[in-house]
C-alpha atoms as a PDB file:
ATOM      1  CA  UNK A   1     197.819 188.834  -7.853  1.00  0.00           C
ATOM      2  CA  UNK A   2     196.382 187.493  -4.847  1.00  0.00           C
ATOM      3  CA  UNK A   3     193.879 184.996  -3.407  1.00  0.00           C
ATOM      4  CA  UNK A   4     190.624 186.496  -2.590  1.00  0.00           C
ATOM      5  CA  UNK A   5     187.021 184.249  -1.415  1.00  0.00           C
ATOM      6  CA  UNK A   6     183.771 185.059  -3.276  1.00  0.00           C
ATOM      7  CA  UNK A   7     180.664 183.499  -0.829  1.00  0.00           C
ATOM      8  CA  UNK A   8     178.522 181.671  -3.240  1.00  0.00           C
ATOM      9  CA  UNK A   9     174.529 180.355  -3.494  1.00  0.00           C
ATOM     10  CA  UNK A  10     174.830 176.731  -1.695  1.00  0.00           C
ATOM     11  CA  UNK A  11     175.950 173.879  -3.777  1.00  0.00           C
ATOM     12  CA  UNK A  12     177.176 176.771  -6.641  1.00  0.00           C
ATOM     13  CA  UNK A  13     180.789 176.196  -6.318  1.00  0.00           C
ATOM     14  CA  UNK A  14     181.499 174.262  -9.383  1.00  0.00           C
ATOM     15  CA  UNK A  15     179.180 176.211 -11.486  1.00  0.00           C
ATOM     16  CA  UNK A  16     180.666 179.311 -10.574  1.00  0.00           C
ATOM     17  CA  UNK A  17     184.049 177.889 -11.518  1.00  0.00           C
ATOM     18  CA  UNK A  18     183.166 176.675 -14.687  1.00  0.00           C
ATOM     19  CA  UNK A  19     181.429 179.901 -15.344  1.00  0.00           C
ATOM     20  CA  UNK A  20     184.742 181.900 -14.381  1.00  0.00           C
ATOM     21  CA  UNK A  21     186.637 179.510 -16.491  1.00  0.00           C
ATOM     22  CA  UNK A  22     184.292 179.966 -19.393  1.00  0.00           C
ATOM     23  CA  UNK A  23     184.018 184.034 -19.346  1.00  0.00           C
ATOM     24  CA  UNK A  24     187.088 185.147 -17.970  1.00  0.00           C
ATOM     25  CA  UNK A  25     189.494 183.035 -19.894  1.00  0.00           C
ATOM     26  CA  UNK A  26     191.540 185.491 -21.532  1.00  0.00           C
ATOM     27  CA  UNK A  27     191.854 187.250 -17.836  1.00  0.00           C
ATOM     28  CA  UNK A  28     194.615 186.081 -15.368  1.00  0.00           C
ATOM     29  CA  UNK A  29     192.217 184.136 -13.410  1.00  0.00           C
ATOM     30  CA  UNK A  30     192.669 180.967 -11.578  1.00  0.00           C
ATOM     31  CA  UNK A  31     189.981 179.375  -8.804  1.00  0.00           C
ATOM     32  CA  UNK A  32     190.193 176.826  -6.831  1.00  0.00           C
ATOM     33  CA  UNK A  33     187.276 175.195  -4.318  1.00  0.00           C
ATOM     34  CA  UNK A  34     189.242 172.799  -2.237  1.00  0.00           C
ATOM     35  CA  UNK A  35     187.850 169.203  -1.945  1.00  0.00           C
ATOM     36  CA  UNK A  36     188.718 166.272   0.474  1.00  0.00           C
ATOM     37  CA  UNK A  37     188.297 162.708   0.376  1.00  0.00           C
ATOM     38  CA  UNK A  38     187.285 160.893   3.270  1.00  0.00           C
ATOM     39  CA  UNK A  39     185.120 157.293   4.341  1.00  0.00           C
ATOM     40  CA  UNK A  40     181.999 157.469   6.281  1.00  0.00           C
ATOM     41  CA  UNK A  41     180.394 154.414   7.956  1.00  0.00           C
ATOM     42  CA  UNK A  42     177.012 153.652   7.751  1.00  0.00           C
ATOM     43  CA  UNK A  43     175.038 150.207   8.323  1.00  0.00           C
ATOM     44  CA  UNK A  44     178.391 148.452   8.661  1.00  0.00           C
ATOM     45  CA  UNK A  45     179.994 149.165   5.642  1.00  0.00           C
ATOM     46  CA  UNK A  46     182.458 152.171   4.263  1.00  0.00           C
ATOM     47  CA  UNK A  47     181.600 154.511   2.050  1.00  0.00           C
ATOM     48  CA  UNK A  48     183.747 156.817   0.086  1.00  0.00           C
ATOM     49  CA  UNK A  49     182.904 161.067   0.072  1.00  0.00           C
ATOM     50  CA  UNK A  50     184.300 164.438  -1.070  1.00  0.00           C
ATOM     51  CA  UNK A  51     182.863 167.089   0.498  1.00  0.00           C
ATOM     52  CA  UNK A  52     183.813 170.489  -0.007  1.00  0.00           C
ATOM     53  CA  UNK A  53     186.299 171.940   2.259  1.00  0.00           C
ATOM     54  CA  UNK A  54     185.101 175.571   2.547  1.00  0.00           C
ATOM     55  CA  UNK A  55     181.679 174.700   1.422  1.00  0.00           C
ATOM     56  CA  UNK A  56     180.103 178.293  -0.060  1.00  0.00           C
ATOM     57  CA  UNK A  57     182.768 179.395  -1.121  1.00  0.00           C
ATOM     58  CA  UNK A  58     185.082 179.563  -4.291  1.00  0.00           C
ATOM     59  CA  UNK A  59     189.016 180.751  -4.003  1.00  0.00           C
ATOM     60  CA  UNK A  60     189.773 182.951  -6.951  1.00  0.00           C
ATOM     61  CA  UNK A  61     193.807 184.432  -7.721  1.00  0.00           C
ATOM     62  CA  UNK A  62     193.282 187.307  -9.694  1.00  0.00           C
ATOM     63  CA  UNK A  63     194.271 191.231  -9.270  1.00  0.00           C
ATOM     64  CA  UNK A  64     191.263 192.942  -7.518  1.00  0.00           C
ATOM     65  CA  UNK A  65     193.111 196.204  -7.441  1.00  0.00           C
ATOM     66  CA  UNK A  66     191.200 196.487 -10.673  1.00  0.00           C
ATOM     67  CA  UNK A  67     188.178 197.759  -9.168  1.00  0.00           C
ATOM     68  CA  UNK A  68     186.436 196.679 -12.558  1.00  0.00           C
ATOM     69  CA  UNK A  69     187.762 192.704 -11.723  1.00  0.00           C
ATOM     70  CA  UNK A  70     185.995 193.051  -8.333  1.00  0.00           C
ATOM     71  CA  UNK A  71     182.457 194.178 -10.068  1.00  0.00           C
ATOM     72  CA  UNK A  72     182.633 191.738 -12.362  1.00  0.00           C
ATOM     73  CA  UNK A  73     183.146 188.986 -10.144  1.00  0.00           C
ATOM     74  CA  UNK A  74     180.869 190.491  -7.556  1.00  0.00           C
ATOM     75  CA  UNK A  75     177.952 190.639 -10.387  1.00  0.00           C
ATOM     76  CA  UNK A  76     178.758 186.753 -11.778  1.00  0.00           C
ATOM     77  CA  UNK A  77     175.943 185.033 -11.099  1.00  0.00           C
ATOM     78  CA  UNK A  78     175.524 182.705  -8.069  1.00  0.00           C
ATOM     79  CA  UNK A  79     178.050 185.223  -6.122  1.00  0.00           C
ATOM     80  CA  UNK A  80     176.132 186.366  -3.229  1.00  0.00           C
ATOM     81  CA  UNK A  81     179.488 188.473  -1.952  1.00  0.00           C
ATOM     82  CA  UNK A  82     183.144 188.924  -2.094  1.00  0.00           C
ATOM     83  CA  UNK A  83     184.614 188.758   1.108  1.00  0.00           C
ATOM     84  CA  UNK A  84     185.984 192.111   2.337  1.00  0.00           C
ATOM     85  CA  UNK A  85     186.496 194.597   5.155  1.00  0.00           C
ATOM     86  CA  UNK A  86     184.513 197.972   5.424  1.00  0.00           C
ATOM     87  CA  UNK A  87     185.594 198.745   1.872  1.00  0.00           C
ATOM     88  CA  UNK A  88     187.799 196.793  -0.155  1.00  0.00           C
ATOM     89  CA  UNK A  89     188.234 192.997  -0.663  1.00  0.00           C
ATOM     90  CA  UNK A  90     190.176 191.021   1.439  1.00  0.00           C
ATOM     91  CA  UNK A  91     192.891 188.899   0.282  1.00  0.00           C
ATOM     92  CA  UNK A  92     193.496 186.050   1.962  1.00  0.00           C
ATOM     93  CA  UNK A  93     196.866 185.381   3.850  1.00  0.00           C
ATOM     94  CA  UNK A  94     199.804 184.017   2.092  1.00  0.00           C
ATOM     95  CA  UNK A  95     200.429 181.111   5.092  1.00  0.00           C
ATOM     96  CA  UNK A  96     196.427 180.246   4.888  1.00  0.00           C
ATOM     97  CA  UNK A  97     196.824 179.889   1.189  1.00  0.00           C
ATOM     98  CA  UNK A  98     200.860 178.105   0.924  1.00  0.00           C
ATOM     99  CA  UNK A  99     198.392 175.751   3.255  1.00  0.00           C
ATOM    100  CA  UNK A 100     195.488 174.950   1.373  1.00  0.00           C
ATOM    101  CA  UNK A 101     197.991 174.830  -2.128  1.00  0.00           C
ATOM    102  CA  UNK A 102     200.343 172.472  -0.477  1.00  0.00           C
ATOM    103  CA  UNK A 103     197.076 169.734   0.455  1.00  0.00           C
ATOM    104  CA  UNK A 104     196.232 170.168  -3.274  1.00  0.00           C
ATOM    105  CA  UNK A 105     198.988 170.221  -4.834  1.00  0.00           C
ATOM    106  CA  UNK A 106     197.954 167.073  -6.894  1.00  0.00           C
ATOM    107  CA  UNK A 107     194.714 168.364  -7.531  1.00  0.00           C
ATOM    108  CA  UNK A 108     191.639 169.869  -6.039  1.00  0.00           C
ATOM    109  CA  UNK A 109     190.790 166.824  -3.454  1.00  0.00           C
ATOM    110  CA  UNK A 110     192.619 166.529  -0.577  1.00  0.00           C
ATOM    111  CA  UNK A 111     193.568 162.613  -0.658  1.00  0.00           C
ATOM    112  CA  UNK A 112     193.964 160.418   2.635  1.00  0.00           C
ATOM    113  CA  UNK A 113     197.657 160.372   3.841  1.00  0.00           C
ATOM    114  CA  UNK A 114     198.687 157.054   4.831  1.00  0.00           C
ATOM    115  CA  UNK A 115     201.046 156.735   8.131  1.00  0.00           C
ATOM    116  CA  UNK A 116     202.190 153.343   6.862  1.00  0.00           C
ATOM    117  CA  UNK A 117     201.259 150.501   4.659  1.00  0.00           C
ATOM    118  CA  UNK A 118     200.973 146.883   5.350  1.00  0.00           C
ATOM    119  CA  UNK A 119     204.105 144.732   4.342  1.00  0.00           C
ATOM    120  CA  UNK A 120     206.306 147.906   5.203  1.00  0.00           C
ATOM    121  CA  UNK A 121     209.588 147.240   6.903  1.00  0.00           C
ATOM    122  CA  UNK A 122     209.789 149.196   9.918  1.00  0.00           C
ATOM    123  CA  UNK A 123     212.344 149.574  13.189  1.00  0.00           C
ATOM    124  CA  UNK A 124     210.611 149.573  16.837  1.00  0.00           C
ATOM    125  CA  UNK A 125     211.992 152.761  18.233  1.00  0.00           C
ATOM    126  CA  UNK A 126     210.577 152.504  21.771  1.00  0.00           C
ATOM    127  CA  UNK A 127     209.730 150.351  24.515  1.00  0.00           C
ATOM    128  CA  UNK A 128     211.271 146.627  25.319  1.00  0.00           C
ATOM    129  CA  UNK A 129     211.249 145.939  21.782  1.00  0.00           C
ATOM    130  CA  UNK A 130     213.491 148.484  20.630  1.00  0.00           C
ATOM    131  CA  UNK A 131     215.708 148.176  17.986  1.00  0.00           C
ATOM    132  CA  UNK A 132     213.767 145.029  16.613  1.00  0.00           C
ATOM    133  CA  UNK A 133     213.108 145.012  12.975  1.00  0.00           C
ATOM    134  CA  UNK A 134     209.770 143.636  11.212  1.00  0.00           C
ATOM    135  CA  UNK A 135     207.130 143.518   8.908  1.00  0.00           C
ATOM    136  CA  UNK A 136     203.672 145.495   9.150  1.00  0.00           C
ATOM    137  CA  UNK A 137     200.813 143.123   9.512  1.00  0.00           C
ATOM    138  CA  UNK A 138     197.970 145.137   9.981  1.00  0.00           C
ATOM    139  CA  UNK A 139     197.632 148.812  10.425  1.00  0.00           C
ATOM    140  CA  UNK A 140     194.398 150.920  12.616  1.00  0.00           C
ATOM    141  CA  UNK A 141     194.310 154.081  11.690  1.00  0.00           C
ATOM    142  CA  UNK A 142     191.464 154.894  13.932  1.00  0.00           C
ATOM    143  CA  UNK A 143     193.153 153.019  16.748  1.00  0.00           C
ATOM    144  CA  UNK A 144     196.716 154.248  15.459  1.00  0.00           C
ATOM    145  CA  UNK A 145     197.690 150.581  16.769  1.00  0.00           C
ATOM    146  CA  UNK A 146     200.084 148.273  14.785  1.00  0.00           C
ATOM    147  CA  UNK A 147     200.428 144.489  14.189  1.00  0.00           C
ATOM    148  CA  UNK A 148     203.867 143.724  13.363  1.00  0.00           C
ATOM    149  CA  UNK A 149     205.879 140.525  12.481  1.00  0.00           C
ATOM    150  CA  UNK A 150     209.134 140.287  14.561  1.00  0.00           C
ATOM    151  CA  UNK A 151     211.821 137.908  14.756  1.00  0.00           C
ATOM    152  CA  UNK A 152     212.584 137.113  18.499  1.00  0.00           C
ATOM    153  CA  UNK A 153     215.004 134.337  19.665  1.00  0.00           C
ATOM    154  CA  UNK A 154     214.865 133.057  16.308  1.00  0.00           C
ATOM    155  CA  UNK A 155     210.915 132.611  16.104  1.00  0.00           C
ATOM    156  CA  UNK A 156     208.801 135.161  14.444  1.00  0.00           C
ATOM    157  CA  UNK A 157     205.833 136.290  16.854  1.00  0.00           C
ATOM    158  CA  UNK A 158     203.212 139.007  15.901  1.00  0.00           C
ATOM    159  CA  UNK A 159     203.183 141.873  18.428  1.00  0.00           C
ATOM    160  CA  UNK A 160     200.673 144.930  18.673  1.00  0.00           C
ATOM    161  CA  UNK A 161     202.139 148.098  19.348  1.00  0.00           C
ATOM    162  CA  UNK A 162     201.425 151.543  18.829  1.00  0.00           C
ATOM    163  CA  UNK A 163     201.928 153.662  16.694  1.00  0.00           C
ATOM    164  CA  UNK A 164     203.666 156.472  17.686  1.00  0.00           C
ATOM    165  CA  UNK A 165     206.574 152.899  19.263  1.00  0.00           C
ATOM    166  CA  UNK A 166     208.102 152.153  15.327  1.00  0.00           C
ATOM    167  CA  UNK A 167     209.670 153.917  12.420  1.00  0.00           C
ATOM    168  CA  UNK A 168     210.693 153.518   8.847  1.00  0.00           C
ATOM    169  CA  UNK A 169     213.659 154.595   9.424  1.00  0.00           C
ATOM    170  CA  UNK A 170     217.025 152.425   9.794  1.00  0.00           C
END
């Protein structure tokens, strides 16, 4: 069994999957239309969105050796193709796919990852500071910039540093 990509009508991809779900239970059949979380700004405030990853299209693992799986899926409806060469489908790599299973592992939406968290002990691992221990104050992703609480001459001061200058690790 392999992972092949059937090209579907816009905005089909869940109905397709349901539909595959539905009619081809008792086959070895499993699909998969990767999702991913992410915040968009507009008017000054966040807003939370999953958008499709590979919009159009809907990852199926099933055996398409069996020229009769590949007409069936090919004839579903709201399948406008199954991607292939000249002749037969194409199954998509096994290092593109360990790829895309690994992000959803926990699911079919990609979630954020978060670098670190505020209140997190971390170490500063570069720069004058090094070696300094302290607590996260405030973490920007977007400017990967940290404000940390560190103990200095026995008075705690808050410094900004980047990112990429601390680590969790002691």
């Amino acid at each position: 069994m392999q992972w092949y990509a059937l090209f579907v009508e816009a905005n089909q991809e869940e109905n397709l999957q349901k539909f595959i779900r539905i009619v081809y239970s008792d086959d070895c059949i499993r699909t998969l239309v990767p999702k991913r979380r992410l915040i968009e700004r507009r008017q000054g405030k966040n807003y939370e969105r999953i958008l499709k990853v590979f919009p159009g299209y809907v990852l199926v693992n099933t055996d398409m050796d069996n020229l009769a799986m590949y007409y069936r899926l090919k004839e579903s409806p709201r399948v406008l193709s199954v991607l292939k060469n000249d002749i037969f489908p194409t199954p998509i790599s096994e290092d593109e796919m360990d790829i895309i299973l690994a992000l959803t592992r926990y699911g079919e939406i990609i979630d954020f990852s978060e670098l670190y968290k505020e209140g997190e002990k971390i170490r500063v691992k570069k720069g004058p500071l090094e070696g300094l221990e302290g607590i996260i104050l405030k973490y920007d992703n977007r400017k990967k910039r940290v404000k940390v609480m560190i103990k200095i001459l026995n008075h705690e001061k808050k410094v900004d540093l980047g990112a990429h200058m601390i680590t969790r690790e002691f």
